[in-house]
Structure formats: structure tokens, C-alpha cells
C-alpha atoms as a PDB file:
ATOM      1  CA  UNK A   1     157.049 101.853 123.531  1.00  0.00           C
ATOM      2  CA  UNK A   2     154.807 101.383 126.341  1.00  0.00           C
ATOM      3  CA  UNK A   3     154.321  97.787 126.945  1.00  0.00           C
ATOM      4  CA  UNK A   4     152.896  95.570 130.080  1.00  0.00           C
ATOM      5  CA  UNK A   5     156.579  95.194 131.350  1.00  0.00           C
ATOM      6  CA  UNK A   6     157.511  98.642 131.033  1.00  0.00           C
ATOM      7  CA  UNK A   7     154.082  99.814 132.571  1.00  0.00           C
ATOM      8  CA  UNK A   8     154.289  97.570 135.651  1.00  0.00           C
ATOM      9  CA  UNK A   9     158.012  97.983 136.493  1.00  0.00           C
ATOM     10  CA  UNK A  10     157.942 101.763 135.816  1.00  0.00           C
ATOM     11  CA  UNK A  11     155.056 102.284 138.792  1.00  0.00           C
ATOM     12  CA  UNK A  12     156.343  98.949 140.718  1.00  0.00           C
ATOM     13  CA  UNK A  13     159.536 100.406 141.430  1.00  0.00           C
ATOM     14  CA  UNK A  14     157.967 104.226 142.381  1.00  0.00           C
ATOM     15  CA  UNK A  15     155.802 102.938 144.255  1.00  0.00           C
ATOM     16  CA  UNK A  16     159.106 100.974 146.543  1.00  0.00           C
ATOM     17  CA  UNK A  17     161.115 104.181 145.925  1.00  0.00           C
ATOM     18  CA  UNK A  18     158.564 106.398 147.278  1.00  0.00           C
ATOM     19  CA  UNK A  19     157.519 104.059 150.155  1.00  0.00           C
ATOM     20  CA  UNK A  20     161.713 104.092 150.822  1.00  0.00           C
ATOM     21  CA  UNK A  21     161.618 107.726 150.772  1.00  0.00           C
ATOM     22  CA  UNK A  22     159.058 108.067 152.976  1.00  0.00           C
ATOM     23  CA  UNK A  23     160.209 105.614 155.343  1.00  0.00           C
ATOM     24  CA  UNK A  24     164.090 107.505 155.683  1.00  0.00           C
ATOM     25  CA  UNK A  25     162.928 110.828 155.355  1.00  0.00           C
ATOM     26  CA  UNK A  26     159.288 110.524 157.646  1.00  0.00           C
ATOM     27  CA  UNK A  27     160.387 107.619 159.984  1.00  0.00           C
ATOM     28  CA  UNK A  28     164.665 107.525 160.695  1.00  0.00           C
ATOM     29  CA  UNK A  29     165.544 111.208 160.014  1.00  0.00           C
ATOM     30  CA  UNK A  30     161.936 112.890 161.169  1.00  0.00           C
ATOM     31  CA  UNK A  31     162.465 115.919 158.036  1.00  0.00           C
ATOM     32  CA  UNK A  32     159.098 115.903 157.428  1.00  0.00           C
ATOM     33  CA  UNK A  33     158.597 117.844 160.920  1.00  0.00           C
ATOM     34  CA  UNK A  34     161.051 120.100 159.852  1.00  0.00           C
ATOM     35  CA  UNK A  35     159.192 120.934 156.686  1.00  0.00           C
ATOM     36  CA  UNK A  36     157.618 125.111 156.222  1.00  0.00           C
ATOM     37  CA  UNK A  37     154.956 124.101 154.504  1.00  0.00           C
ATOM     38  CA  UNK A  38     152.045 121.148 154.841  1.00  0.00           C
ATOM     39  CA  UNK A  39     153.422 117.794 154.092  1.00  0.00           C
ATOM     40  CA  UNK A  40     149.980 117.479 152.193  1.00  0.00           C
ATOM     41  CA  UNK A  41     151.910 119.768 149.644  1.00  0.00           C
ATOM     42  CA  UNK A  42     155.221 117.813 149.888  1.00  0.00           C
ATOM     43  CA  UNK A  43     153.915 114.262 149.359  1.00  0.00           C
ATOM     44  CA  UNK A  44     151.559 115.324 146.108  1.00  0.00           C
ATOM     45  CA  UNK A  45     154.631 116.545 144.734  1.00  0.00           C
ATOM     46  CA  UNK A  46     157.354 113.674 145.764  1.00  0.00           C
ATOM     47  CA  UNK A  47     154.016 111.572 144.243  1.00  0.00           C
ATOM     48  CA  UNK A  48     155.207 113.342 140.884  1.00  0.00           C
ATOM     49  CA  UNK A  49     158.539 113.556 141.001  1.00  0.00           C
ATOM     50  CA  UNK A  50     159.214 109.568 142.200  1.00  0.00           C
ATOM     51  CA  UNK A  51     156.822 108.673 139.093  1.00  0.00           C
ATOM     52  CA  UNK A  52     159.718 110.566 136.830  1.00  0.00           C
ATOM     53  CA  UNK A  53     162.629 108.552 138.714  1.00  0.00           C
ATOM     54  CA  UNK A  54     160.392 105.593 137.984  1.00  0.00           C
ATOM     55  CA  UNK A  55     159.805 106.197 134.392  1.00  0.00           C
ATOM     56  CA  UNK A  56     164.061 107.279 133.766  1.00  0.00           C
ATOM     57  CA  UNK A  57     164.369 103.389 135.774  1.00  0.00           C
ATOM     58  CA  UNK A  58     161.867 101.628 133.509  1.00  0.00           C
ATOM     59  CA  UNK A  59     163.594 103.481 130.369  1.00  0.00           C
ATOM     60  CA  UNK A  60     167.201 103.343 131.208  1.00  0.00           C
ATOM     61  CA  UNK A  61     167.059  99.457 131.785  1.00  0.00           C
ATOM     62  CA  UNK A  62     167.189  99.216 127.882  1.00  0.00           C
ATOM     63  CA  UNK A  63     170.511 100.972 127.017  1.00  0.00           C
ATOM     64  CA  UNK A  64     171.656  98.730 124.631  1.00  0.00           C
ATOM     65  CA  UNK A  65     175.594  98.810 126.191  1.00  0.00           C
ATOM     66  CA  UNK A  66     173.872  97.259 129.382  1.00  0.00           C
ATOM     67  CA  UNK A  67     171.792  94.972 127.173  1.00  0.00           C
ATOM     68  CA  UNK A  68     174.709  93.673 125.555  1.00  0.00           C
ATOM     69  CA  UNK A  69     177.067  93.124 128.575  1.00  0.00           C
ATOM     70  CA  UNK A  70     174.029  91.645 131.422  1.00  0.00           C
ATOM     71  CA  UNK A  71     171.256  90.319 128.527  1.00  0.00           C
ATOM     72  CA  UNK A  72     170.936  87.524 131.160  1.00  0.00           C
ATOM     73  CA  UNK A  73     170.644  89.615 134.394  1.00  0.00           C
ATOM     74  CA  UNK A  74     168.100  92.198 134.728  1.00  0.00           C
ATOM     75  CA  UNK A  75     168.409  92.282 138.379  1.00  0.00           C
ATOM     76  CA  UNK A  76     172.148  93.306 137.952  1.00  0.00           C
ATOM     77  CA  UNK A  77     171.373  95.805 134.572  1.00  0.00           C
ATOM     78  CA  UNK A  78     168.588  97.169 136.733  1.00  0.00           C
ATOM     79  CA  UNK A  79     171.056  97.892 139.626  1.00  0.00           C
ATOM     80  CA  UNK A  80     173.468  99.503 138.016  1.00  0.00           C
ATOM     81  CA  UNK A  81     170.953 102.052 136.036  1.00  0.00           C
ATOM     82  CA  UNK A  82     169.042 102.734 139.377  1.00  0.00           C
ATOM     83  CA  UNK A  83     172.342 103.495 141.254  1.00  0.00           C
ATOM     84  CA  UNK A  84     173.616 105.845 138.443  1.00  0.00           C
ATOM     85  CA  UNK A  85     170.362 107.667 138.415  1.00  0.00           C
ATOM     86  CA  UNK A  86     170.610 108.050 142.343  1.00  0.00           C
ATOM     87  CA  UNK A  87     173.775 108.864 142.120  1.00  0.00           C
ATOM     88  CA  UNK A  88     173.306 111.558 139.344  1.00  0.00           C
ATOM     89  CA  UNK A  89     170.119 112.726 141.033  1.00  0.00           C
ATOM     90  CA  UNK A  90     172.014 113.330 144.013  1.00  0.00           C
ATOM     91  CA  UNK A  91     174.449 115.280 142.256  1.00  0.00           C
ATOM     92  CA  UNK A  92     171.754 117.784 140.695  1.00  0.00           C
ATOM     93  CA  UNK A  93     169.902 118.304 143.945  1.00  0.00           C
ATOM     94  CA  UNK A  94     172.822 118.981 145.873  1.00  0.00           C
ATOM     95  CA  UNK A  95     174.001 121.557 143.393  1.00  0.00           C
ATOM     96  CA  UNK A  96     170.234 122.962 143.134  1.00  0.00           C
ATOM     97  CA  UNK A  97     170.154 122.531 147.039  1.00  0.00           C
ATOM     98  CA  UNK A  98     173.448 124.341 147.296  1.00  0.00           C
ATOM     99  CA  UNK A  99     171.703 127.684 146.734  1.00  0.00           C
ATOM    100  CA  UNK A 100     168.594 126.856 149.591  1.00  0.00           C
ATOM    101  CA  UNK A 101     170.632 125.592 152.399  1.00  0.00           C
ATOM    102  CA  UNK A 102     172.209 127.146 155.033  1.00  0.00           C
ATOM    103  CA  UNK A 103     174.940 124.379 154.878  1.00  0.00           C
ATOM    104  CA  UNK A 104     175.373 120.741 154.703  1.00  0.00           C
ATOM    105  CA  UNK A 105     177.990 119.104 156.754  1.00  0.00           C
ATOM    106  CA  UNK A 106     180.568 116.484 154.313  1.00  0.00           C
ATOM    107  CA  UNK A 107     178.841 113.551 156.539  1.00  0.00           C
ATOM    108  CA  UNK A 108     175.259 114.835 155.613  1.00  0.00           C
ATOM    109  CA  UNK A 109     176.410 114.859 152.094  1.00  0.00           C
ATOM    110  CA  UNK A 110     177.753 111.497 151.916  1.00  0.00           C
ATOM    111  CA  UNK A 111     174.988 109.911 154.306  1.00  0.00           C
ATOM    112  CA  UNK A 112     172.713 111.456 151.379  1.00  0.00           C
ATOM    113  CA  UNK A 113     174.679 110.795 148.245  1.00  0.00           C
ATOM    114  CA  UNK A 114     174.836 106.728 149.807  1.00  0.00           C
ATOM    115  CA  UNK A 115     171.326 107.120 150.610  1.00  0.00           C
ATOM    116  CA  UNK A 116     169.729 108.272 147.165  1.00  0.00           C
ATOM    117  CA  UNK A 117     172.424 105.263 145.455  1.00  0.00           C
ATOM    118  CA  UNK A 118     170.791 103.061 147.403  1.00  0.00           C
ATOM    119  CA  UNK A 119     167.250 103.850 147.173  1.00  0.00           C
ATOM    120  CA  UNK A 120     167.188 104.456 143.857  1.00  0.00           C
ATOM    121  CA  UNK A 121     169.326 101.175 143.225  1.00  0.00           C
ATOM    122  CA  UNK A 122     166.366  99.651 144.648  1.00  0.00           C
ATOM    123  CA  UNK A 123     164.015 100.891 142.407  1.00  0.00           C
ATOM    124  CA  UNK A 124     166.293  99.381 139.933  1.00  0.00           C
ATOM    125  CA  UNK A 125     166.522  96.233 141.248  1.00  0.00           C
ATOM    126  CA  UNK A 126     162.277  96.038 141.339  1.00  0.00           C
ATOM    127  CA  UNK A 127     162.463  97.411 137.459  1.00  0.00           C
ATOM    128  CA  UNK A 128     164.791  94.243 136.922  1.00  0.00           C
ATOM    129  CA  UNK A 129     162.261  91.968 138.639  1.00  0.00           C
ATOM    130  CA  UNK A 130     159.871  93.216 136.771  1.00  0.00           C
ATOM    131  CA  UNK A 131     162.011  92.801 133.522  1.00  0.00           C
ATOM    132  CA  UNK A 132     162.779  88.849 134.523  1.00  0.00           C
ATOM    133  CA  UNK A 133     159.208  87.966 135.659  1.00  0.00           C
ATOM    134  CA  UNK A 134     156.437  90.078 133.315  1.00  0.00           C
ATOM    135  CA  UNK A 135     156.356  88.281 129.814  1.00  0.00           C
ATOM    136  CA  UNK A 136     156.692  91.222 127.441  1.00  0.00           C
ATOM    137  CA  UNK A 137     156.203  89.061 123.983  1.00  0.00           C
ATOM    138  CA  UNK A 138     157.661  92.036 121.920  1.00  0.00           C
ATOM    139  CA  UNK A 139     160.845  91.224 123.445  1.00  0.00           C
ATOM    140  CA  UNK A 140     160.818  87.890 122.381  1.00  0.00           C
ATOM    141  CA  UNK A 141     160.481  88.780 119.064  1.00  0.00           C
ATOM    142  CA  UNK A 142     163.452  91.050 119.356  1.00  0.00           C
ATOM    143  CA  UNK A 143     166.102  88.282 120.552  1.00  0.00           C
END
């Protein structure tokens, strides 16, 4: 169900995850001049895809094995589901990635794989902000 709390955490925590992105990727590392196409192109479509991360954040938050072991902290339940999606994302795109490289060094790997943990851990950690500070009245009704 889309509620207030799901709403605002789901495009609260793209919005940090994208801005983190964006910041590693554009600012530290410099990719973004290594890019063969317009970063016009790149950005509409990491626009898309961080919305998707953000929307698997907002939903995963509410697995009910989390719910029953951290009811009381959404910070931590939102921590753990954002680094197991960055983690699992990272996972996928290095085996899609596998077949579009040229080669990845192990320290590029893990620098990335700690990286996308991290990020997207953030973007957990906003989704359980969100969770402790948005009153969602359906979810009182549910305790």
C-alpha cells in the first residue's frame, strides 16, 4: 500500500542514494569522463534506476522477520535491508558487467562491492528515518 511514509522514504532515500552516486562516481573516481556516450543519457537513466533501488528500500523495510526481531529500530531494520540490496545489487551488476568489461582488478571489485553496501545502506538508513519520524496512522492500527 502506498502510504505518506512509504511515499516520502521511498524518494527521500533515492534522492541521498543518487546524490551519493553522483558524488563517488562524478566527484572521487571522475567515471563520468570516461563515459561513450552523453552523461545527459546516463543521469536520465541512473534517475530511473535509483527510483527502483528506492522503491525495493521503502518495500523491503517491512519483511515481517525484520519487523519482528528490530520492531523498535527502523534505523537498524533499514540498514540491514539497504546493505543486502547493495550488496545483492552489486552481485548482479558485476555478473552482468562481467560480459562488458575488459577486466576488473580484485581491489576494484571489493572497493565497489564496499561501495554499493554502503551507499545503498544509506539509503536504508534515510528509509528508517523516514519510518521513525513520518506518522503513518495505518501502522498504528496494525500494532
Amino acid at each position: 500500500m502506498l502510504t505518506k511514509r512509504f511515499f516520502i522514504s521511498w524518494i527521500a532515500s533515492s534522492i541521498v542514494m543518487f546524490a551519493l552516486c553522483y558524488a563517488w562516481h562524478g566527484v572521487f573516481l571522475t567515471d563520468f569522463s570516461r563515459l561513450s556516450y552523453p552523461i545527459g543519457i546516463f543521469l536520465f537513466f541512473a534517475v530511473f534506476v535509483y527510483l527502483i533501488i528506492g522503491f525495493l528500500a521503502a518495500k523491503a523495510i517491512d519483511i515481517k522477520q525484520l519487523e519482528v526481531k528490530f520492531k523498535r529500530n527502523p534505523l537498524l531494520r533499514g540498514l540491514i535491508t539497504g546493505a543486502s540490496l547493495g550488496f545483492s545489487l552489486f552481485i548482479i551488476t558485476s555478473v552482468i558487467g562481467v560480459s562488458f568489461s575488459t577486466g576488473s582488478k580484485l581491489e576494484n571489485l571489493l572497493l565497489d562491492g564496499c561501495w554499493q553496501t554502503i551507499e545503498q545502506g544509506v539509503g536504508g538508513i534515510v528509509v528508517g528515518l523516514a519510518h521513525y519520524f513520518v506518522f503513518d496512522p495505518s501502522a498504528v492500527i496494525e500494532d
